[in-house]
PDB file of N, CA and C in Angstrom:
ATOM      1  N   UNK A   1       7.967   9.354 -37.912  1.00  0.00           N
ATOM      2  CA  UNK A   1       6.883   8.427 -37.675  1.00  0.00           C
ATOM      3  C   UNK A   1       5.914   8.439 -38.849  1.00  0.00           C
ATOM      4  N   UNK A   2       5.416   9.425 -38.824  1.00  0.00           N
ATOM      5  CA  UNK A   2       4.326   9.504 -40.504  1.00  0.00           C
ATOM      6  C   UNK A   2       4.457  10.548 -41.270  1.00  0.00           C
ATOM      7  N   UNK A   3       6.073  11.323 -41.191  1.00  0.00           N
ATOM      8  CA  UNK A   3       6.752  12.263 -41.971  1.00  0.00           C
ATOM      9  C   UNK A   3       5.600  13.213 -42.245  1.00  0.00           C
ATOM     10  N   UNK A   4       5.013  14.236 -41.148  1.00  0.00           N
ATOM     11  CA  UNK A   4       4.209  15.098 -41.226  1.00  0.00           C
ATOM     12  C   UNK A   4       5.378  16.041 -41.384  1.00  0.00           C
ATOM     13  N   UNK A   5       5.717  17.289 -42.167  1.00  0.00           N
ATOM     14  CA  UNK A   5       5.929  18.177 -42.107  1.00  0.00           C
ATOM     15  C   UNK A   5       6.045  19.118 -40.875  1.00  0.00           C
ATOM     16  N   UNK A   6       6.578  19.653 -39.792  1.00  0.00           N
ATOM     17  CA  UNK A   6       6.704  20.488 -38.644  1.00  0.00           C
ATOM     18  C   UNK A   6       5.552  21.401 -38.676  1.00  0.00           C
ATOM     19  N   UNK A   7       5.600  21.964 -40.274  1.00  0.00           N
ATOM     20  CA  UNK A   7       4.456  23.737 -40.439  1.00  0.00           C
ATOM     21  C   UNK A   7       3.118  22.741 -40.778  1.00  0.00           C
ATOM     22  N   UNK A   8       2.771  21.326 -40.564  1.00  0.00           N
ATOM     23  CA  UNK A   8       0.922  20.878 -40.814  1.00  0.00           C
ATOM     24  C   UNK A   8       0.794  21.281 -39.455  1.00  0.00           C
ATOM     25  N   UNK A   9      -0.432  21.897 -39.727  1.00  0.00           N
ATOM     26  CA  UNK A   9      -1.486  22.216 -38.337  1.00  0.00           C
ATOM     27  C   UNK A   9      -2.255  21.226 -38.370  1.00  0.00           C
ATOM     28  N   UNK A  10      -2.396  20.032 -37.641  1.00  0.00           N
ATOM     29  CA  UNK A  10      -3.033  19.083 -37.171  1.00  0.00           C
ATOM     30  C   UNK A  10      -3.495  19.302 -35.799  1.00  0.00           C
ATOM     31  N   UNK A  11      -5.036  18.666 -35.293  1.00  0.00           N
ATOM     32  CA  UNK A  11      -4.869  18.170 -34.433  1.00  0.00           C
ATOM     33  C   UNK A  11      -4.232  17.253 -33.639  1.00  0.00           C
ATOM     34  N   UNK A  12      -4.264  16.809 -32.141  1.00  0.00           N
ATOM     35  CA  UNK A  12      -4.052  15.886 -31.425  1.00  0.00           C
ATOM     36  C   UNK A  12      -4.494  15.002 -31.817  1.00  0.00           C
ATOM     37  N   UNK A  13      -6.110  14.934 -31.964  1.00  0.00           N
ATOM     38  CA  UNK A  13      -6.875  13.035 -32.188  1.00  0.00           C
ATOM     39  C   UNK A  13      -6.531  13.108 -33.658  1.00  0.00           C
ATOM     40  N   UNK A  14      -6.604  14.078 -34.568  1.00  0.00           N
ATOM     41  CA  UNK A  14      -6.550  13.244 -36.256  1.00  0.00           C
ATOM     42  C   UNK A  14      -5.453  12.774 -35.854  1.00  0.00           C
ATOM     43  N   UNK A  15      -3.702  13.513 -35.607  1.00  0.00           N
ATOM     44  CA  UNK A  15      -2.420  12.991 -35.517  1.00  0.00           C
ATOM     45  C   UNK A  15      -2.578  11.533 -34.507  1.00  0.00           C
ATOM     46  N   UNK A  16      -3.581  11.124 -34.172  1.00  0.00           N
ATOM     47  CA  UNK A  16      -3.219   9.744 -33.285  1.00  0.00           C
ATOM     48  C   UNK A  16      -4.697   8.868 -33.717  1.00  0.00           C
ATOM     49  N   UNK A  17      -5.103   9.175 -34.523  1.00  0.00           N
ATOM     50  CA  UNK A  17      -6.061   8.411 -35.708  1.00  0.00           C
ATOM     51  C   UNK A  17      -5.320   8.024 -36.717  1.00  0.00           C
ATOM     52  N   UNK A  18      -4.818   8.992 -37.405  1.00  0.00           N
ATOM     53  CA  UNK A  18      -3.749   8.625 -38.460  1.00  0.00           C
ATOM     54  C   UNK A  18      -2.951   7.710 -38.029  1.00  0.00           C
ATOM     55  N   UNK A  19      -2.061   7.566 -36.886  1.00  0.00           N
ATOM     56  CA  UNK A  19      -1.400   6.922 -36.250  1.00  0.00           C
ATOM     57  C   UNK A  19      -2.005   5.285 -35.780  1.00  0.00           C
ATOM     58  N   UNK A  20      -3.219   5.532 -35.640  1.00  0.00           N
ATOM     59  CA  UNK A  20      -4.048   4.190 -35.237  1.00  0.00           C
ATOM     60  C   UNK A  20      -3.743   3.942 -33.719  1.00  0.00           C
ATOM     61  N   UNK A  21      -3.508   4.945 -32.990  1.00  0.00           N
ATOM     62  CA  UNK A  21      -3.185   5.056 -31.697  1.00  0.00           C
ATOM     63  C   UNK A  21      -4.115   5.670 -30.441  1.00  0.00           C
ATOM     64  N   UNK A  22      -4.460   5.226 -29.601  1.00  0.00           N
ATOM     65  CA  UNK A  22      -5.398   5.813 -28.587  1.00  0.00           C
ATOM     66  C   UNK A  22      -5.133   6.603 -27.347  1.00  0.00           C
ATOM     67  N   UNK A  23      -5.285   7.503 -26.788  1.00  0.00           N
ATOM     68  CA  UNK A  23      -4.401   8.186 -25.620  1.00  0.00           C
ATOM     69  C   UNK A  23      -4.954   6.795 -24.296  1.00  0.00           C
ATOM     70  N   UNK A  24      -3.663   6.508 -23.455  1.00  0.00           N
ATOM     71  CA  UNK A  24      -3.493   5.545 -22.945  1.00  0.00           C
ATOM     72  C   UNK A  24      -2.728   6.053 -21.521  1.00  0.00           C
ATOM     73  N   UNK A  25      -3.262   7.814 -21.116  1.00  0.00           N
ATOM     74  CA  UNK A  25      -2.834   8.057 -19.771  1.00  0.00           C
ATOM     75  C   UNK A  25      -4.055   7.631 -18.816  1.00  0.00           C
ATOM     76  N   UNK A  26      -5.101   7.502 -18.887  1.00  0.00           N
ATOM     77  CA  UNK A  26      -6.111   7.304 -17.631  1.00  0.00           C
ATOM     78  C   UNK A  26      -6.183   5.996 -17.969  1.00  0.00           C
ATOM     79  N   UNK A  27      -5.680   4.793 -18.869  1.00  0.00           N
ATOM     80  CA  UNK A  27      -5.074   3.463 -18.323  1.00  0.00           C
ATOM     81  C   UNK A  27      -3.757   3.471 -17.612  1.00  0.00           C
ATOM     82  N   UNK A  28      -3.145   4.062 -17.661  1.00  0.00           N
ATOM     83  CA  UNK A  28      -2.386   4.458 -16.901  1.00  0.00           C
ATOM     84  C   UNK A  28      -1.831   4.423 -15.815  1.00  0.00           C
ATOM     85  N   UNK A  29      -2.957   5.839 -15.495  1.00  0.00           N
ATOM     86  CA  UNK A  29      -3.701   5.861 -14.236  1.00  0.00           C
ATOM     87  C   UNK A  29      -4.164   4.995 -13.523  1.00  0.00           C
ATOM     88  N   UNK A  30      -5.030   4.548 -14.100  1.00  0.00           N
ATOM     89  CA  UNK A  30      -5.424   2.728 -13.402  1.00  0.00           C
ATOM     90  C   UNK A  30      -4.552   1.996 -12.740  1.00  0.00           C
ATOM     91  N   UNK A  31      -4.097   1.899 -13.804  1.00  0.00           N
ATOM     92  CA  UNK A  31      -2.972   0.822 -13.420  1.00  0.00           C
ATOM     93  C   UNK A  31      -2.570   0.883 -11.850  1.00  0.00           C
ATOM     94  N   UNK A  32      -1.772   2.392 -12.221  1.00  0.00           N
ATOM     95  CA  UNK A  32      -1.333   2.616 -10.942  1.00  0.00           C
ATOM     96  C   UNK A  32      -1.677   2.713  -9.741  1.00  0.00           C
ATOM     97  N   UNK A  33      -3.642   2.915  -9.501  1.00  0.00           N
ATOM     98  CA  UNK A  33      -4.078   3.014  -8.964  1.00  0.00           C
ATOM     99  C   UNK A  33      -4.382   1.805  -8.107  1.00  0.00           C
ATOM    100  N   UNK A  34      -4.359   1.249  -9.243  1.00  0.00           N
ATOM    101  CA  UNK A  34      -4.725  -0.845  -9.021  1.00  0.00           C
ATOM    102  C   UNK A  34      -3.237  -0.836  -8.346  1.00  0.00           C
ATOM    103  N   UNK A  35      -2.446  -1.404  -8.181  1.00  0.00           N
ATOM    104  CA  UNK A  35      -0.920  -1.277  -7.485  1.00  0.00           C
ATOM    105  C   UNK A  35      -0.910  -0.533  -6.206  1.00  0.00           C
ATOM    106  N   UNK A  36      -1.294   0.708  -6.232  1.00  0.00           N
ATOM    107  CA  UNK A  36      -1.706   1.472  -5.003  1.00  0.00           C
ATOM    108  C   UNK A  36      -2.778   1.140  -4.010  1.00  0.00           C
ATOM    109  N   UNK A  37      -3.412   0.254  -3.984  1.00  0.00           N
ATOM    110  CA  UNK A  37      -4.387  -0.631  -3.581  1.00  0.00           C
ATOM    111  C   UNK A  37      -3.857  -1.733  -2.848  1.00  0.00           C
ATOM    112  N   UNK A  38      -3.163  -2.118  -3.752  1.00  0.00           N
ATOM    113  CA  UNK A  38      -2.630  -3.497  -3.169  1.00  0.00           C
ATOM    114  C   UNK A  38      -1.576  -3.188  -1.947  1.00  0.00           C
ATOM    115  N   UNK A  39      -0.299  -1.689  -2.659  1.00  0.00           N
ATOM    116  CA  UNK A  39       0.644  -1.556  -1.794  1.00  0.00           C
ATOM    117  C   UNK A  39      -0.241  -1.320  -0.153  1.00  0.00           C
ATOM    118  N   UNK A  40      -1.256  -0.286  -0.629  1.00  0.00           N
ATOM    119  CA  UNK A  40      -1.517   0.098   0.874  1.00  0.00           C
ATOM    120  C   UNK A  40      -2.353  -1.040   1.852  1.00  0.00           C
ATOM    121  N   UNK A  41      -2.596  -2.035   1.039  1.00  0.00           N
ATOM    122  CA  UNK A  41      -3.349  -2.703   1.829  1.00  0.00           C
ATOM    123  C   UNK A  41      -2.208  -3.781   3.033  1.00  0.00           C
ATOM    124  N   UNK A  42      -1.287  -4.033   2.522  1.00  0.00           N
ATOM    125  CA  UNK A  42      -0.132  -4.377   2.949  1.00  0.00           C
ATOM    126  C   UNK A  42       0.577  -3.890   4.073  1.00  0.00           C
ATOM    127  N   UNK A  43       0.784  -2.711   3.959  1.00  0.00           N
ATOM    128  CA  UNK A  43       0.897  -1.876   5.154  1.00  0.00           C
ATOM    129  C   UNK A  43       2.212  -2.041   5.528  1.00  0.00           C
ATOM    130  N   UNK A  44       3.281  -2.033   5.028  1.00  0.00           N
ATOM    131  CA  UNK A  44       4.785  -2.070   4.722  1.00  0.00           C
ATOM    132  C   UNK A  44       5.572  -0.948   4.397  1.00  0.00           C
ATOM    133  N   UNK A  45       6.911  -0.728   4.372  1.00  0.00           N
ATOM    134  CA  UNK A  45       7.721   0.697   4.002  1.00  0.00           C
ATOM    135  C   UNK A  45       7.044   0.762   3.376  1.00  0.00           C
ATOM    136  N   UNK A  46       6.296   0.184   2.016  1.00  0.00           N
ATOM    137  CA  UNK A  46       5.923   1.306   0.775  1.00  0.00           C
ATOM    138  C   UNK A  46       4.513   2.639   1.704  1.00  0.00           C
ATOM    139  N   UNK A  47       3.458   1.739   2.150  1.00  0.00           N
ATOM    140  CA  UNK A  47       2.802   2.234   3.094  1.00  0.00           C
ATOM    141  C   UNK A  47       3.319   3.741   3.664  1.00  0.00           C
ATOM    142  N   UNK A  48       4.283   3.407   4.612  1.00  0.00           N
ATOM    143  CA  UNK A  48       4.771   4.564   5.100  1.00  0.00           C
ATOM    144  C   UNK A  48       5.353   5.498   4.503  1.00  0.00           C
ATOM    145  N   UNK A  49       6.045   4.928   3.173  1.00  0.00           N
ATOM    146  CA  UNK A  49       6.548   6.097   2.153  1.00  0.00           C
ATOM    147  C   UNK A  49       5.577   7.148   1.819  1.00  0.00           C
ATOM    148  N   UNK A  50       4.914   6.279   1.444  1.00  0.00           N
ATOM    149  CA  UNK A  50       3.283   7.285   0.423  1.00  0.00           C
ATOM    150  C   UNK A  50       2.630   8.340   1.716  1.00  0.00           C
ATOM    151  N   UNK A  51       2.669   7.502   2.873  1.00  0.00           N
ATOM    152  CA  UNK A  51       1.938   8.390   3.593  1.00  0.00           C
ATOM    153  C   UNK A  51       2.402   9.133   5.147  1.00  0.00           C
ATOM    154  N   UNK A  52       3.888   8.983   5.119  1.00  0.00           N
ATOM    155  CA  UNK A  52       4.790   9.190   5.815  1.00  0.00           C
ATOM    156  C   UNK A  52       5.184  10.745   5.391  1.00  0.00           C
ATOM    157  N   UNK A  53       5.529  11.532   6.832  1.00  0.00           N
ATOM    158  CA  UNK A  53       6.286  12.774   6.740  1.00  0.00           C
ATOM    159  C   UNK A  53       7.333  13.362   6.673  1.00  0.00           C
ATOM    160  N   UNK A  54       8.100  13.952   6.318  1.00  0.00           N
ATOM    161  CA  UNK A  54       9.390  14.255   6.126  1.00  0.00           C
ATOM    162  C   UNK A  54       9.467  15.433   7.466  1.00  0.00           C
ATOM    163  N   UNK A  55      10.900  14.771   8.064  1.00  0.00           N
ATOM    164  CA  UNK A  55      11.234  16.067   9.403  1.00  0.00           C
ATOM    165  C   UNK A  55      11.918  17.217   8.764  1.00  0.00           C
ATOM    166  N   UNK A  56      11.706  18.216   9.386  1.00  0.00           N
ATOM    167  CA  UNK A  56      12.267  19.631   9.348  1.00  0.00           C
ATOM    168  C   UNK A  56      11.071  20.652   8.679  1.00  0.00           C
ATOM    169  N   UNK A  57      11.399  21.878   7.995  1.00  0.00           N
ATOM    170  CA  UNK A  57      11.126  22.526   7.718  1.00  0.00           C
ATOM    171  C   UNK A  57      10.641  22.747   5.718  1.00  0.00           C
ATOM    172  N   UNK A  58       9.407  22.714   5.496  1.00  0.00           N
ATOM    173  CA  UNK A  58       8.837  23.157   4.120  1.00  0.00           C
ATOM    174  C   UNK A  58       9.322  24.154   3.426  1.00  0.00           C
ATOM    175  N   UNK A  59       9.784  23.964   2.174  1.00  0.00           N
ATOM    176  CA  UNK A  59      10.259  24.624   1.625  1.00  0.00           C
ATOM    177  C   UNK A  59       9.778  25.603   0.955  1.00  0.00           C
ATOM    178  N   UNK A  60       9.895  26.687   0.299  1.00  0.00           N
ATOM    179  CA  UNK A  60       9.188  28.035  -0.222  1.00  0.00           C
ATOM    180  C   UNK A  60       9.177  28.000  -0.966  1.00  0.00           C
ATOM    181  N   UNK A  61       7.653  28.784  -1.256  1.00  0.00           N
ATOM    182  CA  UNK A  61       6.476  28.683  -2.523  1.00  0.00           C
ATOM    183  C   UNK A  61       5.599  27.648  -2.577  1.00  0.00           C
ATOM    184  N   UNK A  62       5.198  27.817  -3.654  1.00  0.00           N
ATOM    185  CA  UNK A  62       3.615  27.143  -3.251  1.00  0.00           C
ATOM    186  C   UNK A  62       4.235  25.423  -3.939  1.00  0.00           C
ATOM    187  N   UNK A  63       3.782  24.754  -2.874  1.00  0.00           N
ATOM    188  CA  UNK A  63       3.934  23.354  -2.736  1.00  0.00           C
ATOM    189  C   UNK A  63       3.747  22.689  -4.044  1.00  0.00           C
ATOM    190  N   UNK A  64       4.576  21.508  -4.267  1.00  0.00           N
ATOM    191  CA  UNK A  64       4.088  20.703  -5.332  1.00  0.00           C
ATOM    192  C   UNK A  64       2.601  19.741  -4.923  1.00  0.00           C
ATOM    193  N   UNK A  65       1.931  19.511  -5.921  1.00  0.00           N
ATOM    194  CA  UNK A  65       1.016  18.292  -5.497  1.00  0.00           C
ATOM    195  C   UNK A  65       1.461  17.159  -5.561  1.00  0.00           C
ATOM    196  N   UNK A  66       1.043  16.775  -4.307  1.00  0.00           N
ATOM    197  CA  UNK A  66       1.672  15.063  -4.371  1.00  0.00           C
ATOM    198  C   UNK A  66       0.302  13.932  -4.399  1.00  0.00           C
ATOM    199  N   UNK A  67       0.628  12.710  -5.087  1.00  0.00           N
ATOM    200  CA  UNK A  67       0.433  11.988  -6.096  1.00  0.00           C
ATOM    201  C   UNK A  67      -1.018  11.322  -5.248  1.00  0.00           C
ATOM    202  N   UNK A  68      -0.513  11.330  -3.920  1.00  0.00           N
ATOM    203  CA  UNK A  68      -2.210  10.960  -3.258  1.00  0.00           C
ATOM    204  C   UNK A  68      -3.145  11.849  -3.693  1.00  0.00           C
ATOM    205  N   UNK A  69      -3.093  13.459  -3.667  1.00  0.00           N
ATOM    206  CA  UNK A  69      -3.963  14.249  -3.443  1.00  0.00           C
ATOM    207  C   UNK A  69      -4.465  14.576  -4.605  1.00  0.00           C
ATOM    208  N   UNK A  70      -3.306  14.080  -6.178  1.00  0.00           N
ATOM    209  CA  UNK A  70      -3.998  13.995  -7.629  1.00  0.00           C
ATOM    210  C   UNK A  70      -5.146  12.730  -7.612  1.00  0.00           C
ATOM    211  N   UNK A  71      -4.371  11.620  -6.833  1.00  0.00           N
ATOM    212  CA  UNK A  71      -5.479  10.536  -6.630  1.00  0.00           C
ATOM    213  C   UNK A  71      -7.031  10.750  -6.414  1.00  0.00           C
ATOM    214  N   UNK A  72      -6.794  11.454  -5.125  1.00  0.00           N
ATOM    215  CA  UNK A  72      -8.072  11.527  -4.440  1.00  0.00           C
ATOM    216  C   UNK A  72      -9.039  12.606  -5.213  1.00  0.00           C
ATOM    217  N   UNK A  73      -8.386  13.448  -5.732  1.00  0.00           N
ATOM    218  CA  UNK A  73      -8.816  13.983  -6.636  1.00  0.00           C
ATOM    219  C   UNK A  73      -9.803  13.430  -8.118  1.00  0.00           C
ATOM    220  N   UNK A  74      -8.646  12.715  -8.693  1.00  0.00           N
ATOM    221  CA  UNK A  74      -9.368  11.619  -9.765  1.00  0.00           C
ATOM    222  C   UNK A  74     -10.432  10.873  -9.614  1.00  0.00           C
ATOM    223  N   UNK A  75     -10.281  10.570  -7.568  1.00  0.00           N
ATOM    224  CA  UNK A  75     -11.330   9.174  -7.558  1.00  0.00           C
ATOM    225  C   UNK A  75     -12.609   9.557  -6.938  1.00  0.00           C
ATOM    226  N   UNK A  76     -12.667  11.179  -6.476  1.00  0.00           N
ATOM    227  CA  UNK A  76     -13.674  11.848  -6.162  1.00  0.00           C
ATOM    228  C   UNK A  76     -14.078  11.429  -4.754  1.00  0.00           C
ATOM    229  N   UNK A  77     -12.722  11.156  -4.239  1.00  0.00           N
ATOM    230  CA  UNK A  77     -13.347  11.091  -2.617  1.00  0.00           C
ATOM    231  C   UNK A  77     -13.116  12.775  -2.024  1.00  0.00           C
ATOM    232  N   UNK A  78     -11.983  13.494  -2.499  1.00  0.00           N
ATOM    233  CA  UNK A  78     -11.592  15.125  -2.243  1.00  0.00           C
ATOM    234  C   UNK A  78     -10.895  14.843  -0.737  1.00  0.00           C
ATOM    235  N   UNK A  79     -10.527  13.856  -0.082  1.00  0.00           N
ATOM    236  CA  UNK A  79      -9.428  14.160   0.675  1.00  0.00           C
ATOM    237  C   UNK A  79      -8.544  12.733   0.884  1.00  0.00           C
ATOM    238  N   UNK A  80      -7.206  12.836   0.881  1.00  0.00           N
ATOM    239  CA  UNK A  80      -6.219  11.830   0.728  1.00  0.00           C
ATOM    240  C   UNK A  80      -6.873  10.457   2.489  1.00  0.00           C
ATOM    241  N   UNK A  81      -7.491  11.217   3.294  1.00  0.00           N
ATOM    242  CA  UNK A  81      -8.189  10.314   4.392  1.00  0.00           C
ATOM    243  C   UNK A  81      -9.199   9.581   3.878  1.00  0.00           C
ATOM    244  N   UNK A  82     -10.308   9.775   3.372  1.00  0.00           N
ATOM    245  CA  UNK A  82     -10.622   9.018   2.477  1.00  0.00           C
ATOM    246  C   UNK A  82     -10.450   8.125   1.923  1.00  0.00           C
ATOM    247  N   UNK A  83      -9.446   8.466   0.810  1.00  0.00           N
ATOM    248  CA  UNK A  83      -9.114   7.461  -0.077  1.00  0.00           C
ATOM    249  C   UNK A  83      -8.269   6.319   0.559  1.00  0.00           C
ATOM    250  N   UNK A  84      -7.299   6.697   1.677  1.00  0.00           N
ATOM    251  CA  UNK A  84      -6.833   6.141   2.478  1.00  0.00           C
ATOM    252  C   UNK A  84      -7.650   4.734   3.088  1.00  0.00           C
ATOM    253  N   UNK A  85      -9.129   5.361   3.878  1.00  0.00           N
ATOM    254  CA  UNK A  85      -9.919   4.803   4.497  1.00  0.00           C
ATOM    255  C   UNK A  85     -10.688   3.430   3.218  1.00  0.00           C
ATOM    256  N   UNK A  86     -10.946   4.307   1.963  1.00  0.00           N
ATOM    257  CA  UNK A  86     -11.584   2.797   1.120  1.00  0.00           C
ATOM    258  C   UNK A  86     -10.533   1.787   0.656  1.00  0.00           C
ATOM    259  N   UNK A  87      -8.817   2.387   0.479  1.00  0.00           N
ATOM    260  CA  UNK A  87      -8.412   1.348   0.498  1.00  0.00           C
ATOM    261  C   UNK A  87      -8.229  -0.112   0.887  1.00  0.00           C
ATOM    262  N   UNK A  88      -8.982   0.006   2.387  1.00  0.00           N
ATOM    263  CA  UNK A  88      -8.648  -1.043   3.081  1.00  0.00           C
ATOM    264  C   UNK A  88      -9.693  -1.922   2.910  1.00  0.00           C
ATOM    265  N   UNK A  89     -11.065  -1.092   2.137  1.00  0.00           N
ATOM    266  CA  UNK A  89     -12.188  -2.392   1.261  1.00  0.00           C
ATOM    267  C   UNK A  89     -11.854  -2.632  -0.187  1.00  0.00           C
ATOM    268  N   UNK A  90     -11.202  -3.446  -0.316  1.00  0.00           N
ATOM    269  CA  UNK A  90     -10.904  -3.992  -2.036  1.00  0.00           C
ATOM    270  C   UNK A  90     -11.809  -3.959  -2.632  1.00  0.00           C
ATOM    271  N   UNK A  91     -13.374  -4.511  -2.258  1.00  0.00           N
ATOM    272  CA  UNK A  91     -14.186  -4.042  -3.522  1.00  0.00           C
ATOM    273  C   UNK A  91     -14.865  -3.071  -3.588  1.00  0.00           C
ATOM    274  N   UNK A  92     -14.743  -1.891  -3.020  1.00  0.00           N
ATOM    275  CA  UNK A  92     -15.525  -0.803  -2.648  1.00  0.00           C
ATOM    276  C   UNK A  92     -13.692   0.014  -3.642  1.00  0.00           C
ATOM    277  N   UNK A  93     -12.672  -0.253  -3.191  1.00  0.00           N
ATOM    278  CA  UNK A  93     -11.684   0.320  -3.874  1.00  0.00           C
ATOM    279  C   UNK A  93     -11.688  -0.323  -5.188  1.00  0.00           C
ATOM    280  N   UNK A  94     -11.699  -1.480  -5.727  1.00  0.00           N
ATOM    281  CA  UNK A  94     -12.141  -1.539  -7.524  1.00  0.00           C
ATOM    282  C   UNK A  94     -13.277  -1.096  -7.950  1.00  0.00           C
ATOM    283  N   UNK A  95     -14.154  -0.660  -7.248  1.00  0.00           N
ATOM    284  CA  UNK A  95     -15.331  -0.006  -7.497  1.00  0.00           C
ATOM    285  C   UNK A  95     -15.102   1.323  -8.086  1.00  0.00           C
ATOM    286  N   UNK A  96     -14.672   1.955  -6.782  1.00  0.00           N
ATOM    287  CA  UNK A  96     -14.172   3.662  -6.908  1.00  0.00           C
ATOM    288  C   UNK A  96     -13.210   3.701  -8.606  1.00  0.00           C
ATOM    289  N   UNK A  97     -12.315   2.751  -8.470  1.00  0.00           N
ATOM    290  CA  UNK A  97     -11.139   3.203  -9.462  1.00  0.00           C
ATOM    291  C   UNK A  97     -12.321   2.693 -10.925  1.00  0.00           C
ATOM    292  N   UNK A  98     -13.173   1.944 -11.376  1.00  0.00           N
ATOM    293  CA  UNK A  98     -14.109   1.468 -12.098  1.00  0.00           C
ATOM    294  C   UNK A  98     -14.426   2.997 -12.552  1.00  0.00           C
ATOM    295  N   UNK A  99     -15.443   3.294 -11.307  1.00  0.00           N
ATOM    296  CA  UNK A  99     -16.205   4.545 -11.918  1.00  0.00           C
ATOM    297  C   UNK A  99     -15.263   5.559 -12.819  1.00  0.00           C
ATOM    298  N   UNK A 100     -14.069   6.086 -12.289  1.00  0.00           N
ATOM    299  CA  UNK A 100     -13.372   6.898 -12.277  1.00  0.00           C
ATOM    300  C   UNK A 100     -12.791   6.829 -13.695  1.00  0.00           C
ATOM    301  N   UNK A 101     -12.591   5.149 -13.742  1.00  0.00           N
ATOM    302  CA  UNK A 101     -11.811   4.742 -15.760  1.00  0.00           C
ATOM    303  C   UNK A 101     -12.798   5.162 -16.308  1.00  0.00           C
ATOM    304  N   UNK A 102     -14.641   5.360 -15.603  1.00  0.00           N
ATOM    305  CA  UNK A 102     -15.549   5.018 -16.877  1.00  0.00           C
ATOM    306  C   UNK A 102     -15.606   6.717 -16.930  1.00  0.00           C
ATOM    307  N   UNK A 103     -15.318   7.416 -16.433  1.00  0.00           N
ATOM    308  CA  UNK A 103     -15.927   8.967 -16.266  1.00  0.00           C
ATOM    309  C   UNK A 103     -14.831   9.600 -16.982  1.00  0.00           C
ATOM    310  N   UNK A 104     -13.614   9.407 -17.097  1.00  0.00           N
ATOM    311  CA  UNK A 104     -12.379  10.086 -17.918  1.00  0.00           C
ATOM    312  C   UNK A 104     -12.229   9.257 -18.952  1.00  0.00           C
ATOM    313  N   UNK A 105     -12.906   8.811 -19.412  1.00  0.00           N
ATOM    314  CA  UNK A 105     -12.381   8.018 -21.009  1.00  0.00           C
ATOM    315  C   UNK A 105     -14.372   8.810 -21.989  1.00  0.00           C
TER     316      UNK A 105
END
C-alpha cells in the first residue's frame, strides 16, 4: 500500500494520515444501529432472532457478548430492555444513536 518497511515503528493515526484515510468503525456502528431500528420496529423473524432464546442448556465459560448488550452499551441506556423499549420511538431512537456518533468520534 505505501511500501512501509515491516521494522518502521509508526503509529496508527500517522499510518492512516499518510494514507489519507479516517477510522470508519463507529460509522459503522451507526449504520448498523440505524438498520437495527428499523428491523425492530417491524417486529418480524428478524425481531425474534435478535431477541429470541435458544432451548436447552448454556454452554461453559464465561459467555460471549452479544451484539444487543455491546449496543446498549454504546448507546448508554446499560440494559438491552431499554434499548429495546426506545426503539419503538424513532425519534427519541435517532436521537440516542446521534448522541452516541457525536461522543465516540
Amino acid at each position: 500500500m505505501l511500501r512501509i518497511p515491516w521494522t518502521a515503528k509508526k503509529t496508527n493515526e500517522r499510518a492512516l494520515n499518510e494514507a489519507n484515510k479516517r477510522r470508519s468503525l463507529v460509522r459503522t456502528i451507526r449504520k448498523q444501529a440505524t438498520f437495527l431500528g428499523h428491523v425492530m420496529r417491524r417486529g418480524k423473524l428478524e425481531h425474534l432472532v435478535k431477541t429470541g432464546k435458544l432451548e436447552g442448556k448454556r454452554s461453559r465459560g464465561s459467555q460471549r457478548e452479544k451484539i444487543m448488550d455491546g449496543l446498549a452499551t454504546w448507546l448508554g441506556t446499560g440494559k438491552v430492555l431499554d434499548t429495546l423499549a426506545a426503539v419503538k420511538d424513532r425519534d427519541l431512537w435517532r436521537d440516542m444513536i446521534a448522541n452516541a456518533y457525536k461522543q465516540g468520534t
